[in-house]
PDB file of N, CA and C in Angstrom:
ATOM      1  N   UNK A   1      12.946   3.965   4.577  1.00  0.00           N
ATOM      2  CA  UNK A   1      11.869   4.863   4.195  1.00  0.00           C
ATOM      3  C   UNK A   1      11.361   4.445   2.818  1.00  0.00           C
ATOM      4  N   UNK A   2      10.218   4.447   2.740  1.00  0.00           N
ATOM      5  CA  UNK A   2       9.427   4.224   1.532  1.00  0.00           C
ATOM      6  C   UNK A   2       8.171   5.149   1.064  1.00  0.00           C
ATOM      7  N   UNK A   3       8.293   4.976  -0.051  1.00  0.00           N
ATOM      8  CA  UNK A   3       7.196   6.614  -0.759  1.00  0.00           C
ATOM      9  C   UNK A   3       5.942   5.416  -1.473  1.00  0.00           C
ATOM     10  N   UNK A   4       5.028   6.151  -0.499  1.00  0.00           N
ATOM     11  CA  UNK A   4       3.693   5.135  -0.422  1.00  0.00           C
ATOM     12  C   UNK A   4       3.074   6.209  -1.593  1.00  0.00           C
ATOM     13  N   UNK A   5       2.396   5.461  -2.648  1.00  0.00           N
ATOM     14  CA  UNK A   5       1.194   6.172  -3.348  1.00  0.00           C
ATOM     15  C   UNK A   5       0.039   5.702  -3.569  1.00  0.00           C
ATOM     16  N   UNK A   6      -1.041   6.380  -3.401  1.00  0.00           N
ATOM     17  CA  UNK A   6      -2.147   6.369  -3.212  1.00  0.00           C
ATOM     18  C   UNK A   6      -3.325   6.352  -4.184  1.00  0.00           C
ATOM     19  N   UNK A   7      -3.785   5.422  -4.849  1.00  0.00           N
ATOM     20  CA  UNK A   7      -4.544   5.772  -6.362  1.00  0.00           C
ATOM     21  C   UNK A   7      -6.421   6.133  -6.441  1.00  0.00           C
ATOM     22  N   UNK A   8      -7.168   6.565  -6.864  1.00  0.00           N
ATOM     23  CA  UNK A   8      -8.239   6.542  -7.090  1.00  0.00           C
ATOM     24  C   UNK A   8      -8.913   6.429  -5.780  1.00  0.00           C
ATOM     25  N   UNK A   9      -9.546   5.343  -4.830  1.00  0.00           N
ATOM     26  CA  UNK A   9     -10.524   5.752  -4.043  1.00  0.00           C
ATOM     27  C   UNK A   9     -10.006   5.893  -2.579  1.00  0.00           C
ATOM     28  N   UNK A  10      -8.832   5.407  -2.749  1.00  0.00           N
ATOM     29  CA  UNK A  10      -8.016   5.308  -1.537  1.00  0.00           C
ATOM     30  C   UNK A  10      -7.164   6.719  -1.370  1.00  0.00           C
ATOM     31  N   UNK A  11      -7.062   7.205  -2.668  1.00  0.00           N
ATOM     32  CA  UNK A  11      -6.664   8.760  -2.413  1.00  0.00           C
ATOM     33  C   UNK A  11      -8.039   9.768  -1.525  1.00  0.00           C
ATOM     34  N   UNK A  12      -8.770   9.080  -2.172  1.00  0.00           N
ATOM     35  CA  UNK A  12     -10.049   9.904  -2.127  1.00  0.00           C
ATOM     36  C   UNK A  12     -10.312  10.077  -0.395  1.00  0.00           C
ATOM     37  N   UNK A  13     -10.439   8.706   0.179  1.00  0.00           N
ATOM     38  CA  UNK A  13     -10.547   8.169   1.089  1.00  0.00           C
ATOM     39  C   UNK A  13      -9.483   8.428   2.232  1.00  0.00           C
ATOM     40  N   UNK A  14      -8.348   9.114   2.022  1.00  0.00           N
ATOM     41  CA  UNK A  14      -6.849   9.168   2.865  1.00  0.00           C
ATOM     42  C   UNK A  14      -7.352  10.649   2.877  1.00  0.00           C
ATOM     43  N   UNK A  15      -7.546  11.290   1.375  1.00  0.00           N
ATOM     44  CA  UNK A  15      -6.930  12.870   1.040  1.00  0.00           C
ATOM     45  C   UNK A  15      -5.496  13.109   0.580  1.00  0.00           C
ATOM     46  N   UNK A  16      -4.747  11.692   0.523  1.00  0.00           N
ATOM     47  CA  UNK A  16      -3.543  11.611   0.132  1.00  0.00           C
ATOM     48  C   UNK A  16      -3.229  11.274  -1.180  1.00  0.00           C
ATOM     49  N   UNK A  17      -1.864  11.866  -1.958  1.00  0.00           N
ATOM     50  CA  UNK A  17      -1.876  11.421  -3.323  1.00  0.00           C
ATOM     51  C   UNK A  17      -0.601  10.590  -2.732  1.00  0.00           C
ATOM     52  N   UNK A  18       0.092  11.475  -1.786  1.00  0.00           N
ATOM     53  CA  UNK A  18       0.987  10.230  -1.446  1.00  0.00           C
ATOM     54  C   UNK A  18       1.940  10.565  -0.081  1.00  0.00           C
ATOM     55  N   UNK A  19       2.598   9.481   0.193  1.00  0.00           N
ATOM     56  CA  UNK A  19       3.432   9.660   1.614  1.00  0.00           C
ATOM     57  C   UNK A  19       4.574   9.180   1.457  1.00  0.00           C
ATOM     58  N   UNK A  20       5.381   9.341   2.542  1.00  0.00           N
ATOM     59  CA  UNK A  20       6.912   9.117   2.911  1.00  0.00           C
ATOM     60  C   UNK A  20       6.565   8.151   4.268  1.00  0.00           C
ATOM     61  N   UNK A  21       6.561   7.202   4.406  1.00  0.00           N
ATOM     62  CA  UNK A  21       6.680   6.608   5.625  1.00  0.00           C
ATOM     63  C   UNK A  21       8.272   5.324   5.562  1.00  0.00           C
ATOM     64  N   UNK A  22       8.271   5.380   7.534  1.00  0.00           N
ATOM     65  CA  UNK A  22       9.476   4.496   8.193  1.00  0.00           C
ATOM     66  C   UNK A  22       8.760   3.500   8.452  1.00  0.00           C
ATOM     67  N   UNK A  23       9.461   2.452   7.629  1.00  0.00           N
ATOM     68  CA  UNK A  23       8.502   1.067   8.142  1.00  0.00           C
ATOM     69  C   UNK A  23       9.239   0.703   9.101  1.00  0.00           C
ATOM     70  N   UNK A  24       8.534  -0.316  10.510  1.00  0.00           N
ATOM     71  CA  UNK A  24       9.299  -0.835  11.186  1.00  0.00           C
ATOM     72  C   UNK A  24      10.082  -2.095  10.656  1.00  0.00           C
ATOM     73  N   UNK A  25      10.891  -2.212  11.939  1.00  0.00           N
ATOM     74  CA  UNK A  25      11.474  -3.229  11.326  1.00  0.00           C
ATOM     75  C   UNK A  25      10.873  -4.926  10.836  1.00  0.00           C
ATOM     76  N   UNK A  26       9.986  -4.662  11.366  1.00  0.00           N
ATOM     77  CA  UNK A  26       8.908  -6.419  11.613  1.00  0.00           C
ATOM     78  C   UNK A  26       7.984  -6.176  10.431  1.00  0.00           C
ATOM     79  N   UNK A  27       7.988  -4.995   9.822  1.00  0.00           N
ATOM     80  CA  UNK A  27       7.697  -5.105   8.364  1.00  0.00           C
ATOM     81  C   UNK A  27       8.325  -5.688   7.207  1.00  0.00           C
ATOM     82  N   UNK A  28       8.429  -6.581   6.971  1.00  0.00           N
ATOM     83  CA  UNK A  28       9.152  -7.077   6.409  1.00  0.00           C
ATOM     84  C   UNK A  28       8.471  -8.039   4.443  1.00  0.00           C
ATOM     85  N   UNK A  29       7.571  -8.629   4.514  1.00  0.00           N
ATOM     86  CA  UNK A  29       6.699  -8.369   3.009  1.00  0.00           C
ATOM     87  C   UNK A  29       5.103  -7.626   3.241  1.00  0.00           C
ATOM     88  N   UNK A  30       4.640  -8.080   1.713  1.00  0.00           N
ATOM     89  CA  UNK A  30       3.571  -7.483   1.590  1.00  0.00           C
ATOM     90  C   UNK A  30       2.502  -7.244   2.628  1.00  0.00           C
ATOM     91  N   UNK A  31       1.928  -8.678   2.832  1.00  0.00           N
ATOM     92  CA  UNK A  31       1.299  -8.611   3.583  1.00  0.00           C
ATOM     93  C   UNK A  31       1.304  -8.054   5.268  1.00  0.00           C
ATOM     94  N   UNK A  32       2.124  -8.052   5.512  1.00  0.00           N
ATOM     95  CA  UNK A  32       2.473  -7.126   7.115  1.00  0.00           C
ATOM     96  C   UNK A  32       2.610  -5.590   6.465  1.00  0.00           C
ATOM     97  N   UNK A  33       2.974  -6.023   5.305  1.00  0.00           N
ATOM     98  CA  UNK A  33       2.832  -3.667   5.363  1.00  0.00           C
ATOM     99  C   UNK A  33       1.723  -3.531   5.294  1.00  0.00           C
ATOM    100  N   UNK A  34       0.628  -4.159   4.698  1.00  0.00           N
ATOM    101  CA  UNK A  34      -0.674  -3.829   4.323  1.00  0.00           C
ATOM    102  C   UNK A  34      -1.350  -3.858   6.040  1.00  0.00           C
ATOM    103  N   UNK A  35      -1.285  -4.633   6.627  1.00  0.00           N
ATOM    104  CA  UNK A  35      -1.456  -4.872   7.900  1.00  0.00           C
ATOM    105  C   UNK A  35      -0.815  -3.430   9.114  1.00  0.00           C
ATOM    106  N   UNK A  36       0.278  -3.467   8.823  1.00  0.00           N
ATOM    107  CA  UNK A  36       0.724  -2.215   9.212  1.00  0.00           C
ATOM    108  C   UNK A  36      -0.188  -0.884   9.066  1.00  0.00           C
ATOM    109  N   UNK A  37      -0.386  -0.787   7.237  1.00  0.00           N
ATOM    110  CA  UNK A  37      -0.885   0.808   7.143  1.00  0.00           C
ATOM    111  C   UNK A  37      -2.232   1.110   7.499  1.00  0.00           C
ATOM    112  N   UNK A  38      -3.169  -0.381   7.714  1.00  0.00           N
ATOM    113  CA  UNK A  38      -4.059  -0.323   8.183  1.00  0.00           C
ATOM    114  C   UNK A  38      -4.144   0.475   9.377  1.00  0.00           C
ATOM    115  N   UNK A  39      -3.269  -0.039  10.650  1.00  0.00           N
ATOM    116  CA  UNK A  39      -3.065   0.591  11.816  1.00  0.00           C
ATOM    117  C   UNK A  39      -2.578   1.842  11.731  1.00  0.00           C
ATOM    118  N   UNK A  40      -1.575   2.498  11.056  1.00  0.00           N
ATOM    119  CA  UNK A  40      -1.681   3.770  10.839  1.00  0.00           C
ATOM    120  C   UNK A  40      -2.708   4.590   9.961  1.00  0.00           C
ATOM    121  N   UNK A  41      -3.354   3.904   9.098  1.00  0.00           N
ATOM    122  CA  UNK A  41      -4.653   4.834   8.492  1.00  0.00           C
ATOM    123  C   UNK A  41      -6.011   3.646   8.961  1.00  0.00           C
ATOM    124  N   UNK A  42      -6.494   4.136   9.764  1.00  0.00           N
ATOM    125  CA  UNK A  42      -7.693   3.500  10.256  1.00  0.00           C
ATOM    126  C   UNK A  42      -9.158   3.172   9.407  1.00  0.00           C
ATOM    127  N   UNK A  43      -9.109   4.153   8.713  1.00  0.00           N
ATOM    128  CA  UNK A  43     -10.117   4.078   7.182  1.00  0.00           C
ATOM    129  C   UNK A  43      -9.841   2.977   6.016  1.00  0.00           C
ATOM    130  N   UNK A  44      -8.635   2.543   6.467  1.00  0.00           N
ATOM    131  CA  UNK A  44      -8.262   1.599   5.357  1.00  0.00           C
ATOM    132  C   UNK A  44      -8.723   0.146   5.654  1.00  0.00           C
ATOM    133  N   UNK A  45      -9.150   0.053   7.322  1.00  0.00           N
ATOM    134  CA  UNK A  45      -9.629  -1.569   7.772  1.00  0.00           C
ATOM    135  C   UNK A  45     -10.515  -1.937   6.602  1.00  0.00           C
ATOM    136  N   UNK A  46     -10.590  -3.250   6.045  1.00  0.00           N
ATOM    137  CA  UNK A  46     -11.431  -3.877   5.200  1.00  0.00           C
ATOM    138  C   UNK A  46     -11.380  -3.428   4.106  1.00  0.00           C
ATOM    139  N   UNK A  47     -10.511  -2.389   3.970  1.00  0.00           N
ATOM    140  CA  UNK A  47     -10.953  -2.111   2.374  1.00  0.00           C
ATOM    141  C   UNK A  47      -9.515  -2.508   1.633  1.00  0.00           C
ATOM    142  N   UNK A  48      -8.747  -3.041   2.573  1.00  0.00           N
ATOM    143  CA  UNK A  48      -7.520  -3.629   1.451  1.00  0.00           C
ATOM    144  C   UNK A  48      -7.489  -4.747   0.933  1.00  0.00           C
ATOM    145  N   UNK A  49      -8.689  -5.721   0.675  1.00  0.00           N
ATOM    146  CA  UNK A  49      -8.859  -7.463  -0.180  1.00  0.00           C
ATOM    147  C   UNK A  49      -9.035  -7.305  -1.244  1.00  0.00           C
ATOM    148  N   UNK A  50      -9.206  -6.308  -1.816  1.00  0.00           N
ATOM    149  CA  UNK A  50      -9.232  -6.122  -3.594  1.00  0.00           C
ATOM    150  C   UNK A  50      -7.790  -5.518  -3.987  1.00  0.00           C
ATOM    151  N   UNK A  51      -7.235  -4.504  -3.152  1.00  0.00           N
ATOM    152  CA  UNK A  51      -5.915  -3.797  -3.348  1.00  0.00           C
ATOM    153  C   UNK A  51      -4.894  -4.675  -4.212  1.00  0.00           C
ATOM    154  N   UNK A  52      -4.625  -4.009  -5.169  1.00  0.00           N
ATOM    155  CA  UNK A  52      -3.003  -4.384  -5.799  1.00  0.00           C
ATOM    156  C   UNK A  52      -2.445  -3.589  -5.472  1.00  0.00           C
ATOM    157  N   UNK A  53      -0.660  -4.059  -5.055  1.00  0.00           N
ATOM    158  CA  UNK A  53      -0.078  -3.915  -4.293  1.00  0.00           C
ATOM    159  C   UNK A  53       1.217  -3.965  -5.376  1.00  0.00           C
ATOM    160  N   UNK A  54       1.891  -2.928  -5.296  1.00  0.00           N
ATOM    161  CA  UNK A  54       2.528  -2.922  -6.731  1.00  0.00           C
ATOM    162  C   UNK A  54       4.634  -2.415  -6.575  1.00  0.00           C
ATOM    163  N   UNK A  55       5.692  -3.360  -5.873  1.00  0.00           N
ATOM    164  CA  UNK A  55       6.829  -2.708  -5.152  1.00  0.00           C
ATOM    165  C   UNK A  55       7.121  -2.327  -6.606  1.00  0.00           C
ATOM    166  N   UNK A  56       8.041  -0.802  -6.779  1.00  0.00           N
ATOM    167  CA  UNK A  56       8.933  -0.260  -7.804  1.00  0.00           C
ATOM    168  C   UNK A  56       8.202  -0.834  -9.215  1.00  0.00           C
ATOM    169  N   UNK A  57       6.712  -0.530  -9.022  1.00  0.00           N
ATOM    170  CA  UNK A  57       6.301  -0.821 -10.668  1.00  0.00           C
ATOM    171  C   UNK A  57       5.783  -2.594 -10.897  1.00  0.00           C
ATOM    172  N   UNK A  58       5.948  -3.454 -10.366  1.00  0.00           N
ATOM    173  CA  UNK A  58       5.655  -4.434 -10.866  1.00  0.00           C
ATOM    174  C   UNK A  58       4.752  -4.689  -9.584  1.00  0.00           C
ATOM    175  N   UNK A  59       3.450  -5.766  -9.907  1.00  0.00           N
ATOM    176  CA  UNK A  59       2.713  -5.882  -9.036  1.00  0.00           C
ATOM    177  C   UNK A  59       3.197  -7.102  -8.367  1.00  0.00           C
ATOM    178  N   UNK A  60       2.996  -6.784  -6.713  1.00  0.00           N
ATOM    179  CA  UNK A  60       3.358  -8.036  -6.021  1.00  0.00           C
ATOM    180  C   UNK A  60       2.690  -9.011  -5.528  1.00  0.00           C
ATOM    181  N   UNK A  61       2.844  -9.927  -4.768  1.00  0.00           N
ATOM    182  CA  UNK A  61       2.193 -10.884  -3.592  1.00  0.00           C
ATOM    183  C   UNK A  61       2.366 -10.463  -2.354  1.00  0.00           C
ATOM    184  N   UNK A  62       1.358 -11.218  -1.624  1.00  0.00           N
ATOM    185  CA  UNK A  62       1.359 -10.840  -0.075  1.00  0.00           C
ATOM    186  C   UNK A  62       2.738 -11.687   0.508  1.00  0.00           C
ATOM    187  N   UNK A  63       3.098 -12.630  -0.326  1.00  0.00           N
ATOM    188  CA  UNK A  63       4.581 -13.023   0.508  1.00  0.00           C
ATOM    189  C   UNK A  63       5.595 -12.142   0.172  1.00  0.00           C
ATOM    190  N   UNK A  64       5.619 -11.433  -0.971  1.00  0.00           N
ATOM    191  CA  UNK A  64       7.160 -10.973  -1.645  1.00  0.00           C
ATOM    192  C   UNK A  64       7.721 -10.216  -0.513  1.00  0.00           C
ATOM    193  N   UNK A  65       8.714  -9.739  -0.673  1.00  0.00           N
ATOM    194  CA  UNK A  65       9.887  -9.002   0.479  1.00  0.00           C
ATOM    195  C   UNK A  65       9.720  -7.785  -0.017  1.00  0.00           C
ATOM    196  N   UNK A  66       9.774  -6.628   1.062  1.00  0.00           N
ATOM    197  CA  UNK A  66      10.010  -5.476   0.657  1.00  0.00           C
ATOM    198  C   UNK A  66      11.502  -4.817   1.072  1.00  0.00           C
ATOM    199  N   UNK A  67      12.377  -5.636   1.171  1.00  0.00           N
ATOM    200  CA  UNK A  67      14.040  -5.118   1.309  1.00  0.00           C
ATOM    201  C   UNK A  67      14.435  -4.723   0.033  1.00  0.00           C
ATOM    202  N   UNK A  68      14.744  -3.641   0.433  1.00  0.00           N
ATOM    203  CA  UNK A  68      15.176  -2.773  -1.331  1.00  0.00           C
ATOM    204  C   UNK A  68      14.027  -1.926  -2.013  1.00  0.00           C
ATOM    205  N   UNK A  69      13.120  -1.618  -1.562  1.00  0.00           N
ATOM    206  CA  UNK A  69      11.897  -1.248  -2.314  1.00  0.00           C
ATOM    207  C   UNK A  69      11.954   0.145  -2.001  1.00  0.00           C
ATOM    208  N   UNK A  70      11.597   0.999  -3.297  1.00  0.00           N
ATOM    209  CA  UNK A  70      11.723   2.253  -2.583  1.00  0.00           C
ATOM    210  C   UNK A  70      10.314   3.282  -2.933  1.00  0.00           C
ATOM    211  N   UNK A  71       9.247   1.989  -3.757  1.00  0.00           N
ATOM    212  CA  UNK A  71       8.059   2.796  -3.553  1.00  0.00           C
ATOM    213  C   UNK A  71       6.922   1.215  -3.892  1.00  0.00           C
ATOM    214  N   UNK A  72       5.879   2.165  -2.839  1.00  0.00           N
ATOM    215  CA  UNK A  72       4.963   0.854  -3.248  1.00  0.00           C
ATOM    216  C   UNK A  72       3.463   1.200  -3.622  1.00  0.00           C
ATOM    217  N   UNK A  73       3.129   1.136  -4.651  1.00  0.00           N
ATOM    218  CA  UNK A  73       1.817   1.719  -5.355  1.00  0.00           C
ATOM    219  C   UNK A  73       0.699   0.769  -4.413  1.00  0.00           C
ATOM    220  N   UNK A  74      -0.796   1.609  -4.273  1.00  0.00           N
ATOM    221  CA  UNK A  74      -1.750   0.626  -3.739  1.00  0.00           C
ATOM    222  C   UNK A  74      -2.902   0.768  -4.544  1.00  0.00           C
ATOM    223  N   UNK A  75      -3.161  -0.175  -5.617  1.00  0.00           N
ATOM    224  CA  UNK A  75      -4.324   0.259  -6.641  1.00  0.00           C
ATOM    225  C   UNK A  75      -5.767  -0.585  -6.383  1.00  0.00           C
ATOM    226  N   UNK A  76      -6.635   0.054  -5.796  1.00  0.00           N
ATOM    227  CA  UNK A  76      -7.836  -0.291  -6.061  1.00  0.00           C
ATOM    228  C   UNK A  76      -8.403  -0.802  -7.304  1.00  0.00           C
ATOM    229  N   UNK A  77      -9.378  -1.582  -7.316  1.00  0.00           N
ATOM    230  CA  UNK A  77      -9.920  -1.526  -8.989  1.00  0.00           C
ATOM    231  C   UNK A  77     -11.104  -0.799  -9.050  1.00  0.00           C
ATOM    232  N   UNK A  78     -11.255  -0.951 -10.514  1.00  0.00           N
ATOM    233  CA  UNK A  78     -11.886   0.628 -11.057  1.00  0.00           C
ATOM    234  C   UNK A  78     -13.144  -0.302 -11.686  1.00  0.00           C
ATOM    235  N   UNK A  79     -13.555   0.872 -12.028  1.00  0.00           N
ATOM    236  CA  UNK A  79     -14.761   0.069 -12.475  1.00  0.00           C
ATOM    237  C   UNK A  79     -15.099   1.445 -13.459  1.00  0.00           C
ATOM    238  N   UNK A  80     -15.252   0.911 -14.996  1.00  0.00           N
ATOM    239  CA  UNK A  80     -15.639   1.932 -15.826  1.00  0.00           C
ATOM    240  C   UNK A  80     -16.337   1.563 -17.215  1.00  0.00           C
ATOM    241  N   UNK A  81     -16.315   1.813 -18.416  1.00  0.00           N
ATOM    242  CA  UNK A  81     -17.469   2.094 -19.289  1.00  0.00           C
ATOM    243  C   UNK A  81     -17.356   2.614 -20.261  1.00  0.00           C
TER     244      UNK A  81
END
């Protein structure tokens, strides 16, 4: 189980600040979870190629592993002034 959080437009966009989800097992790094949550949140198709992707605080890659991870931030970028 992993505690998904949700930042700025993608909160906006879910209604979520954050979740508890069971990854399967064929989840296994970045890039397949991102692939994954797509299929469970359908609003998210296309809008995850800018996403940082961030396991327990440090930002990751689409190869890194998520064994051991017990939260994974998803930060849009911002744009401000």
């Amino acid at each position: 189980m992993v505690q998904v959080l949700y930042f700025a437009a993608l909160r906006e966009l879910l209604g979520l600040d954050e979740e508890a989800l069971e990854l399967p097992e064929s989840v296994r790094t970045v890039s397949e979870f991102v692939r994954y949550l797509q299929q469970v949140h359908p609003p998210l198709s296309g809008k995850m190629a800018s996403v940082r992707v961030a396991l327990d605080e440090t930002f990751a890659h689409d190869s890194d592993m998520l064994a051991g991870v017990n939260t994974i931030a998803l930060i849009p970028p911002v744009a401000g002034g």
